[in-house]
Protein backbone atom coordinates (compact mmCIF):
# COMPACT_ATOMS: atom_id res chain seq x y z
CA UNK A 1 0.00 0.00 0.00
CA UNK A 2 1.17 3.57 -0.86
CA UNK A 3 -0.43 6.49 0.97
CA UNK A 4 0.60 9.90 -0.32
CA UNK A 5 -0.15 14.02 0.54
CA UNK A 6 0.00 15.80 -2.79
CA UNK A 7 -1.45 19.57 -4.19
CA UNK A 8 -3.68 19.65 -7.16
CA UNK A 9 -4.74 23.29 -8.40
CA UNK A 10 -3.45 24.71 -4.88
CA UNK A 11 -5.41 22.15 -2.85
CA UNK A 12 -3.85 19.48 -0.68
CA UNK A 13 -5.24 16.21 -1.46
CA UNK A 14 -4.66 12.51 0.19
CA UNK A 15 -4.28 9.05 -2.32
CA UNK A 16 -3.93 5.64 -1.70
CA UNK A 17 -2.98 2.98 -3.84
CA UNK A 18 -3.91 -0.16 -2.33
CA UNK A 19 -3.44 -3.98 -2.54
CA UNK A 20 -5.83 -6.52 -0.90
CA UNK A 21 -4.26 -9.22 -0.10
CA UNK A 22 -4.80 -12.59 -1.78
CA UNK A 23 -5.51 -14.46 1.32
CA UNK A 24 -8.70 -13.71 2.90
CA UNK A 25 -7.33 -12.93 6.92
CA UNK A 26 -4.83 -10.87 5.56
CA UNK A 27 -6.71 -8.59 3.72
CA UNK A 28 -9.47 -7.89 6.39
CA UNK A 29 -6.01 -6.26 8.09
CA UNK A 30 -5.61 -3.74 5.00
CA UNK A 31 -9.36 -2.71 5.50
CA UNK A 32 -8.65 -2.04 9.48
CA UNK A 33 -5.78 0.02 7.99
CA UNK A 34 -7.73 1.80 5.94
CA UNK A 35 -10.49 2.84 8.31
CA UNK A 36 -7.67 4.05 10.43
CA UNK A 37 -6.45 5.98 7.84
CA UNK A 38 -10.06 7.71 7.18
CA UNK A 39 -9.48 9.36 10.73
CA UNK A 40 -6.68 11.12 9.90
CA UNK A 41 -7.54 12.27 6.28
CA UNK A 42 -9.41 16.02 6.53
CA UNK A 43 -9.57 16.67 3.01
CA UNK A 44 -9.96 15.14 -0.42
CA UNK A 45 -9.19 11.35 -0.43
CA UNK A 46 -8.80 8.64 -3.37
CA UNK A 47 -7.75 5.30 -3.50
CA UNK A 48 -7.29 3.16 -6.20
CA UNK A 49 -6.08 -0.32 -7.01
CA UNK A 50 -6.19 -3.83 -7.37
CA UNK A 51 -8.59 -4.48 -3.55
CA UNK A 52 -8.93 -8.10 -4.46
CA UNK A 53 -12.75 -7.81 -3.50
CA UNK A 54 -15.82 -7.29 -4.88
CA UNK A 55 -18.79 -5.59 -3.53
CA UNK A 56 -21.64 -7.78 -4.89
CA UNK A 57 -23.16 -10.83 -7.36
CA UNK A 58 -22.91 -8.49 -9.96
CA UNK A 59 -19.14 -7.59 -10.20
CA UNK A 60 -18.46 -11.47 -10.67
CA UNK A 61 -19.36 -13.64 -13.91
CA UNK A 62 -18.52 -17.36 -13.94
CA UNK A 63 -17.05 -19.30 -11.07
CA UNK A 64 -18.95 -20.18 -7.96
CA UNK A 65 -22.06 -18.13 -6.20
CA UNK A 66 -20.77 -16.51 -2.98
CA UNK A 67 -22.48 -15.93 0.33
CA UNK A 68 -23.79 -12.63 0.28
CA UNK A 69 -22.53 -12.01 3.84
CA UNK A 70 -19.00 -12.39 2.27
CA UNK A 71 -19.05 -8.56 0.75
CA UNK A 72 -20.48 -7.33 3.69
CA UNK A 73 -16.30 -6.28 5.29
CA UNK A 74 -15.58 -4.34 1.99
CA UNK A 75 -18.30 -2.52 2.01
CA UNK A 76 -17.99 -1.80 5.63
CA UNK A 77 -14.91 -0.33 5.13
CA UNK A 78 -15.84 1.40 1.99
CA UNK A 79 -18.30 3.00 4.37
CA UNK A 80 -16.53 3.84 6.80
CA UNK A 81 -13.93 5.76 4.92
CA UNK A 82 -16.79 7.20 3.27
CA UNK A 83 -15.99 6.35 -0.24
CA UNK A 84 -18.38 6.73 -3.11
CA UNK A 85 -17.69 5.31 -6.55
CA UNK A 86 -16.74 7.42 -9.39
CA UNK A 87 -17.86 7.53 -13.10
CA UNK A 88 -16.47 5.16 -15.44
CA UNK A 89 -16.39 3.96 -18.93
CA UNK A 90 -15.25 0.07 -20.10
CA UNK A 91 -15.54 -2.91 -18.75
CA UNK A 92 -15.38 -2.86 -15.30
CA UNK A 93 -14.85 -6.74 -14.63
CA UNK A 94 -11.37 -5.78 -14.45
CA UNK A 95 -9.90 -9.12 -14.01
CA UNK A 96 -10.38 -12.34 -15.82
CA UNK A 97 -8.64 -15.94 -15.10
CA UNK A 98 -9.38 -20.07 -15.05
CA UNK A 99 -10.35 -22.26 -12.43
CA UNK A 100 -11.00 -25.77 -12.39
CA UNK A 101 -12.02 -27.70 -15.55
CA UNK A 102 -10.81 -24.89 -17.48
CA UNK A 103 -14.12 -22.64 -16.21
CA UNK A 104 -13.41 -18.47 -16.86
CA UNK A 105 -14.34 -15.62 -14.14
CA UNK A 106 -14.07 -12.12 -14.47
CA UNK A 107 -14.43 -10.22 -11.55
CA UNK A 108 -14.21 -6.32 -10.63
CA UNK A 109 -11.31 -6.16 -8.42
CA UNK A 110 -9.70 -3.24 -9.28
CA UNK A 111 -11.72 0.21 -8.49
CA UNK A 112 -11.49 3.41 -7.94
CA UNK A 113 -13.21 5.52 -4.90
CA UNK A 114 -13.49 9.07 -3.43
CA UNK A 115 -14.72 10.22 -0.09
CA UNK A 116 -17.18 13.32 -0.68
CA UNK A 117 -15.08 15.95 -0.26
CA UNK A 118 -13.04 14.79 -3.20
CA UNK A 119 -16.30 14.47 -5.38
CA UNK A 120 -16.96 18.42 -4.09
CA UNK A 121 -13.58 19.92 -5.20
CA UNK A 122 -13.17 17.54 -8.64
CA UNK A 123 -16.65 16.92 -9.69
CA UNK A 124 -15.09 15.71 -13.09
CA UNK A 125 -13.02 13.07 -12.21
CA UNK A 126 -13.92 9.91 -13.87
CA UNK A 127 -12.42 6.46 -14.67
CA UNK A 128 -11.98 4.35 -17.87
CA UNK A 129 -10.78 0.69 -17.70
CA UNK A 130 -8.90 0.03 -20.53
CA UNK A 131 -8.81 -3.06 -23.28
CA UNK A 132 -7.03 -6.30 -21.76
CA UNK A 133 -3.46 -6.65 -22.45
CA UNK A 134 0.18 -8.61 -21.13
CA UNK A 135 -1.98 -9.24 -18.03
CA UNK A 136 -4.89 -10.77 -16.47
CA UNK A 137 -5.93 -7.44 -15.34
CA UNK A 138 -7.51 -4.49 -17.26
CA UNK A 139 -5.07 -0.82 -16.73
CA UNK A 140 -7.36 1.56 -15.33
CA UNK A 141 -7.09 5.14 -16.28
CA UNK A 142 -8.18 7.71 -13.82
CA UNK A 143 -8.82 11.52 -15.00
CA UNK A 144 -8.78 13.71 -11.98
CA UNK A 145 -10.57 17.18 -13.26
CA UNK A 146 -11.54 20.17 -11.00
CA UNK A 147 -13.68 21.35 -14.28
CA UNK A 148 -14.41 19.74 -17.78
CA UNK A 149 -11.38 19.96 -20.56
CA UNK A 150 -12.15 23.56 -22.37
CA UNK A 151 -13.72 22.64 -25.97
CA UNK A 152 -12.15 24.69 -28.93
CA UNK A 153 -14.04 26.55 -30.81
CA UNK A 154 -12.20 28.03 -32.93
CA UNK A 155 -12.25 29.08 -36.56
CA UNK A 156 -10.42 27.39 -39.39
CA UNK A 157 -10.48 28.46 -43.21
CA UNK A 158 -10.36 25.13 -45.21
CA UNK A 159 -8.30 25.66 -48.81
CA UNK A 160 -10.42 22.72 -50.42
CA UNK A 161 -13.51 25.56 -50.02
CA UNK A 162 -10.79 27.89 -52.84
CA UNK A 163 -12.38 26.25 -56.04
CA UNK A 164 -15.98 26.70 -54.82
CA UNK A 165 -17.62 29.54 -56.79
CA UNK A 166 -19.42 30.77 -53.88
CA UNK A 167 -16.67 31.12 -51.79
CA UNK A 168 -16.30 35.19 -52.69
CA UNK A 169 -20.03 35.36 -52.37
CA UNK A 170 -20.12 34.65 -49.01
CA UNK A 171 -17.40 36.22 -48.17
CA UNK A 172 -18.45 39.69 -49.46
CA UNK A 173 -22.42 39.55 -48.21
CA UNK A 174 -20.72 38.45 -44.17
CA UNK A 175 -18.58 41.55 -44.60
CA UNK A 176 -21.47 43.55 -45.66
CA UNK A 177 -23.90 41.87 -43.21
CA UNK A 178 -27.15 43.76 -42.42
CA UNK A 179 -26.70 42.76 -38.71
CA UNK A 180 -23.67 44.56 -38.53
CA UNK A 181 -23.62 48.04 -36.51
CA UNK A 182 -23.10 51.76 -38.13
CA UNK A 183 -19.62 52.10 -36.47
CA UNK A 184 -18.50 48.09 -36.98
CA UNK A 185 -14.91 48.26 -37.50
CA UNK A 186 -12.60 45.53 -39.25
CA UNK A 187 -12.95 42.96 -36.17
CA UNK A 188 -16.41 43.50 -36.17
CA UNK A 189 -16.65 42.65 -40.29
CA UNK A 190 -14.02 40.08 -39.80
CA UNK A 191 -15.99 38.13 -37.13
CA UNK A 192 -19.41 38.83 -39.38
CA UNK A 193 -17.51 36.84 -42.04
CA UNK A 194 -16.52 34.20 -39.96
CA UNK A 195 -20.17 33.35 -39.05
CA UNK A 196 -21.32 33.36 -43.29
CA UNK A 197 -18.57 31.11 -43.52
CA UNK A 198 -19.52 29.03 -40.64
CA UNK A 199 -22.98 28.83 -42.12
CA UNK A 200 -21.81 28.06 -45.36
CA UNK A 201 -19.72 25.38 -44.06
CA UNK A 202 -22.62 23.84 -42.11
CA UNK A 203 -24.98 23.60 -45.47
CA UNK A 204 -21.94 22.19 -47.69
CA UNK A 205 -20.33 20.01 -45.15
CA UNK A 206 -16.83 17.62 -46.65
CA UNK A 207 -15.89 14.49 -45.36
CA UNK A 208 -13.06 13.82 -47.64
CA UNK A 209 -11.72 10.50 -46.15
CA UNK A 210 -15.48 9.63 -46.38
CA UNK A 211 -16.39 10.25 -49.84
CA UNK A 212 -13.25 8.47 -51.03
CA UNK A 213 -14.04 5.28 -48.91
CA UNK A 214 -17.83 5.51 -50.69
CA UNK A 215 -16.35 6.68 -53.94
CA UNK A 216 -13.90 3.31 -54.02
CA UNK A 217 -17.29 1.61 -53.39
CA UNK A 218 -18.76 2.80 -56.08
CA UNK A 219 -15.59 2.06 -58.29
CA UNK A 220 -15.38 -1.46 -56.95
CA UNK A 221 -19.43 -2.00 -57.83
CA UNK A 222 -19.19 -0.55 -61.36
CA UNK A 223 -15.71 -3.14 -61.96
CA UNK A 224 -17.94 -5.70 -61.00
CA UNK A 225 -21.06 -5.35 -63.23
CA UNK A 226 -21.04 -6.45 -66.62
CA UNK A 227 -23.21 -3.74 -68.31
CA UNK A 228 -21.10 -0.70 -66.88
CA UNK A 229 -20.22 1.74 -69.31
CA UNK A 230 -16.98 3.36 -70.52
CA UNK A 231 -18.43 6.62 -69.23
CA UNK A 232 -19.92 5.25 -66.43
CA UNK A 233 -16.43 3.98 -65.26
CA UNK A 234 -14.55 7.16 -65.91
CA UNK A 235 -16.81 9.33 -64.64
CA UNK A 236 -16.78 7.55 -60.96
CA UNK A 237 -12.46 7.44 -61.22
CA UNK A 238 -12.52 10.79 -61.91
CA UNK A 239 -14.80 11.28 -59.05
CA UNK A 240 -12.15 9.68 -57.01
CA UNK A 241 -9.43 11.34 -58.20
CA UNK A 242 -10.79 14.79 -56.92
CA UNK A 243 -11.65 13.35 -53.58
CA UNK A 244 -8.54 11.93 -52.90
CA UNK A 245 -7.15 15.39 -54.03
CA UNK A 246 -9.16 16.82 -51.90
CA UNK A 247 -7.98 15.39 -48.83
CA UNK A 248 -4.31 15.27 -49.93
CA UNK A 249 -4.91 19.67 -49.54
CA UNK A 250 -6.60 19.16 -46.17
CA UNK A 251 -4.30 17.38 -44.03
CA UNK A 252 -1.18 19.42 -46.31
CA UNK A 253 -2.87 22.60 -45.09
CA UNK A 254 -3.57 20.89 -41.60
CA UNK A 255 0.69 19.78 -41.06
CA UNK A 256 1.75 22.58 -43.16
CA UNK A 257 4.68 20.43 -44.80
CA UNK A 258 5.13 22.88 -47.87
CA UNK A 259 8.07 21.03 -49.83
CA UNK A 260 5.76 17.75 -50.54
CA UNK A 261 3.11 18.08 -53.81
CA UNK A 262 -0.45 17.39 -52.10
CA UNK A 263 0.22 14.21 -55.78
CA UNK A 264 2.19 12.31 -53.31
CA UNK A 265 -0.66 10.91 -51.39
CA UNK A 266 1.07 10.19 -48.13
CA UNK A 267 -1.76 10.94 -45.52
CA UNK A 268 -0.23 8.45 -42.80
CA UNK A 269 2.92 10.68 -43.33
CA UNK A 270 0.58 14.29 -42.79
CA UNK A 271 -1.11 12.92 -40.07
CA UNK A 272 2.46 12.22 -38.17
CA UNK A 273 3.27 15.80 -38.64
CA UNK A 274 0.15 16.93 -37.93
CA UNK A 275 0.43 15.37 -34.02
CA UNK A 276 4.00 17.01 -34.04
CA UNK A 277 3.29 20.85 -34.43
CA UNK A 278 0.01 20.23 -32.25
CA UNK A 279 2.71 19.01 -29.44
CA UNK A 280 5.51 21.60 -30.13
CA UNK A 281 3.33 25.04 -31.35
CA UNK A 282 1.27 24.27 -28.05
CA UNK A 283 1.07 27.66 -25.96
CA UNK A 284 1.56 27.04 -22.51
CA UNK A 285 2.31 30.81 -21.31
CA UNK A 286 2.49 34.54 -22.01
CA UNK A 287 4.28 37.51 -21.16
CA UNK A 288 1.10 40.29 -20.68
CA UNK A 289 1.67 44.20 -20.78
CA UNK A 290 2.87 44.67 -17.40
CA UNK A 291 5.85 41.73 -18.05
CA UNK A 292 3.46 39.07 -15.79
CA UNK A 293 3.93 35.70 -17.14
CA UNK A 294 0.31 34.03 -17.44
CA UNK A 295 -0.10 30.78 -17.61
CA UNK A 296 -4.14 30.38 -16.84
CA UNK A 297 -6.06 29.41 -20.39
CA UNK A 298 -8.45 32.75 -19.57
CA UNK A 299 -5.57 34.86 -19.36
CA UNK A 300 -3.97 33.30 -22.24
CA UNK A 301 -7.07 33.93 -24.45
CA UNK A 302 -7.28 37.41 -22.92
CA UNK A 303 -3.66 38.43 -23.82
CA UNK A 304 -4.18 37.21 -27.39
CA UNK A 305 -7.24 38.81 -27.85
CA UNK A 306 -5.95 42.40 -27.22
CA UNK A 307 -2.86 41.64 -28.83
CA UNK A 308 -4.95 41.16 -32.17
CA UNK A 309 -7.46 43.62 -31.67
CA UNK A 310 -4.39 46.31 -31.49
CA UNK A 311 -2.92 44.64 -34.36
CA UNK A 312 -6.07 44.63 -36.69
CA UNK A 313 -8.08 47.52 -35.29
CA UNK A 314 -9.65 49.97 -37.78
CA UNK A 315 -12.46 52.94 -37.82
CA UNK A 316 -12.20 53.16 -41.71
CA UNK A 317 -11.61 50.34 -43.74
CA UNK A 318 -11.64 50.93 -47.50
CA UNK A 319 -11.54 48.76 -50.81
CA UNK A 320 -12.15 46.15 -49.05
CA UNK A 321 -14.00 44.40 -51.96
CA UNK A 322 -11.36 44.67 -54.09
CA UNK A 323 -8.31 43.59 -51.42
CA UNK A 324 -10.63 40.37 -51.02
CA UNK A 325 -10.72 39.68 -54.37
CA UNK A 326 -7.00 40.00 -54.84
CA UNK A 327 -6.40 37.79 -51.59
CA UNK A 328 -8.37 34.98 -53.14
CA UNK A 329 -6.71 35.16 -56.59
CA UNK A 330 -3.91 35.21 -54.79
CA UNK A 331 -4.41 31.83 -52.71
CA UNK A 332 -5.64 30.77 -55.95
CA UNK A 333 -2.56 30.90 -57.69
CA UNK A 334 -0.49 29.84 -54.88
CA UNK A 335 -2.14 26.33 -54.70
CA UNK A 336 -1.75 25.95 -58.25
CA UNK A 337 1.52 26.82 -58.02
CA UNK A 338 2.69 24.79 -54.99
């Protein structure tokens, strides 16, 4: 058994990583130590591990039907430490091995438990038992969260949308938006453009790696009948062909490898790189404006915010319908180019 003191987001927290003992006497000693332990713990409390035990009929399959006043020290002891169970995804017969004549029982003898002030100060901690492997027992993956993981919502222009002739369209009526305010500067337009887009994208949704898979599908079935055309045939290839193209851009645009031709078709390679700038161009802190260093993700989004705002800010814009036009050609030429 391990008992530890650590901090967690500035509080001082208590866990225990336990092991029941195999032999029945034996472990009714580690749940005395426990319940000793529960008198001296004034804070939040976890323990986890491989207890050995079960709590009822229904965390054992197979194997022979105990008494049911065999769970009762357990569950005294889980009582009296006043643990409560936590969340969990997977299978949570955590264990699985042979007994006589070859028979197979899986049991839920590994767990994980908080006493209430825990559940208080991380009301999103949860628990996932993981797929069986080089062991009889399942790993079990604990998340200990004081709030859910902050969703990103952010933004993203998609270069497949460039050879989409309504593309400009959009862009120009989001910029000229009716919703927009008398005194809208170049955020506001910019952010009005953003949400036609966003719209837009909703209403044409692509699924590249999709359509190929149902595309090759198509290919395969037309291969297969006898009284496909010439036509027929090349006009579902070259459907392919601009699929697969079309993802080949996305994931180039998504790991921004600019020296490969999107005609190499090496999304395995793209999707490597991808996971590498995520890891490395990960922002973890900022300087602000008084020379703080922040490292909280609301100050982080607050110190980029500003910073933009003062970079981008305008009362006047002008020709703005014709410095969109010359961005797209632009991008337009660039990809064809590249």
């Amino acid at each position: 058994m391990i008992d530890i003191e650590a901090i967690i987001d500035g509080i001082k927290v208590f866990m225990t990583f336990v092991y029941g003992d195999p032999v029945l006497e034996r472990r009714e000693k580690v749940w005395e130590r426990l319940t000793r332990f529960s008198t001296l713990k004034t804070g939040p409390w976890f323990m986890m591990g491989d207890f050995n035990e079960i709590t009822c009929h229904e965390e054992k399959v197979g194997g022979q039907k105990r008494p049911d006043n065999s769970f009762l020290p357990f569950k005294q002891m889980l009582n009296d430490c006043g643990m409560l169970e936590f969340p969990f995804t997977g299978d949570m017969l955590s264990w699985v091995g042979k007994r006589s004549g070859n028979s197979t029982v899986r049991c839920r003898l590994d767990r994980d438990v908080g006493n209430e002030v825990w559940h208080e100060r991380f009301p999103h901690s949860s628990v996932k038992y993981l797929r069986l492997w080089g062991s009889d027992h399942r790993p079990v993956l604990r998340d200990i969260l004081s709030k859910p993981p902050r969703k990103s919502k952010t933004f993203k222009f998609d270069k497949r949308w460039l050879d989409n002739e309504e593309l400009r369209q959009v862009i120009l009526e989001g910029w000229k938006s009716s919703d927009l305010p008398p005194n809208a500067n170049i955020m506001d337009h910019i952010s009005s453009c953003r949400r036609a887009l966003g719209q837009w994208r909703r209403q044409h949704e692509t699924n590249s790696e999709k359509m190929v898979e149902e595309l090759k599908e198509k290919v395969e079935i037309l291969y297969s009948k006898d009284d496909t055309t010439a036509d027929e045939l090349a006009g579902a290839l070259k459907e392919l062909s601009a699929a697969l193209k079309a993802e080949e851009i996305f994931w180039k645009q998504k790991c921004r490898v600019l020296w490969l031709r999107e005609g190499d078709r090496n999304t395995k390679f793209f999707h490597s790189i991808t996971k590498q700038r995520r890891a490395r161009n990960r922002i973890t802190k900022l300087r602000d404006t008084n020379g703080n260093m922040v490292e909280d993700d609301d100050g982080l989004v607050a110190i980029t915010t500003d910073y933009f705002r003062q970079l981008f800010d305008s009362s006047n814009p002008k020709a703005i319908d014709e410095a969109l036009a010359k961005s797209l050609h632009q991008s337009r030429m660039q990809l064809m180019l590249i």
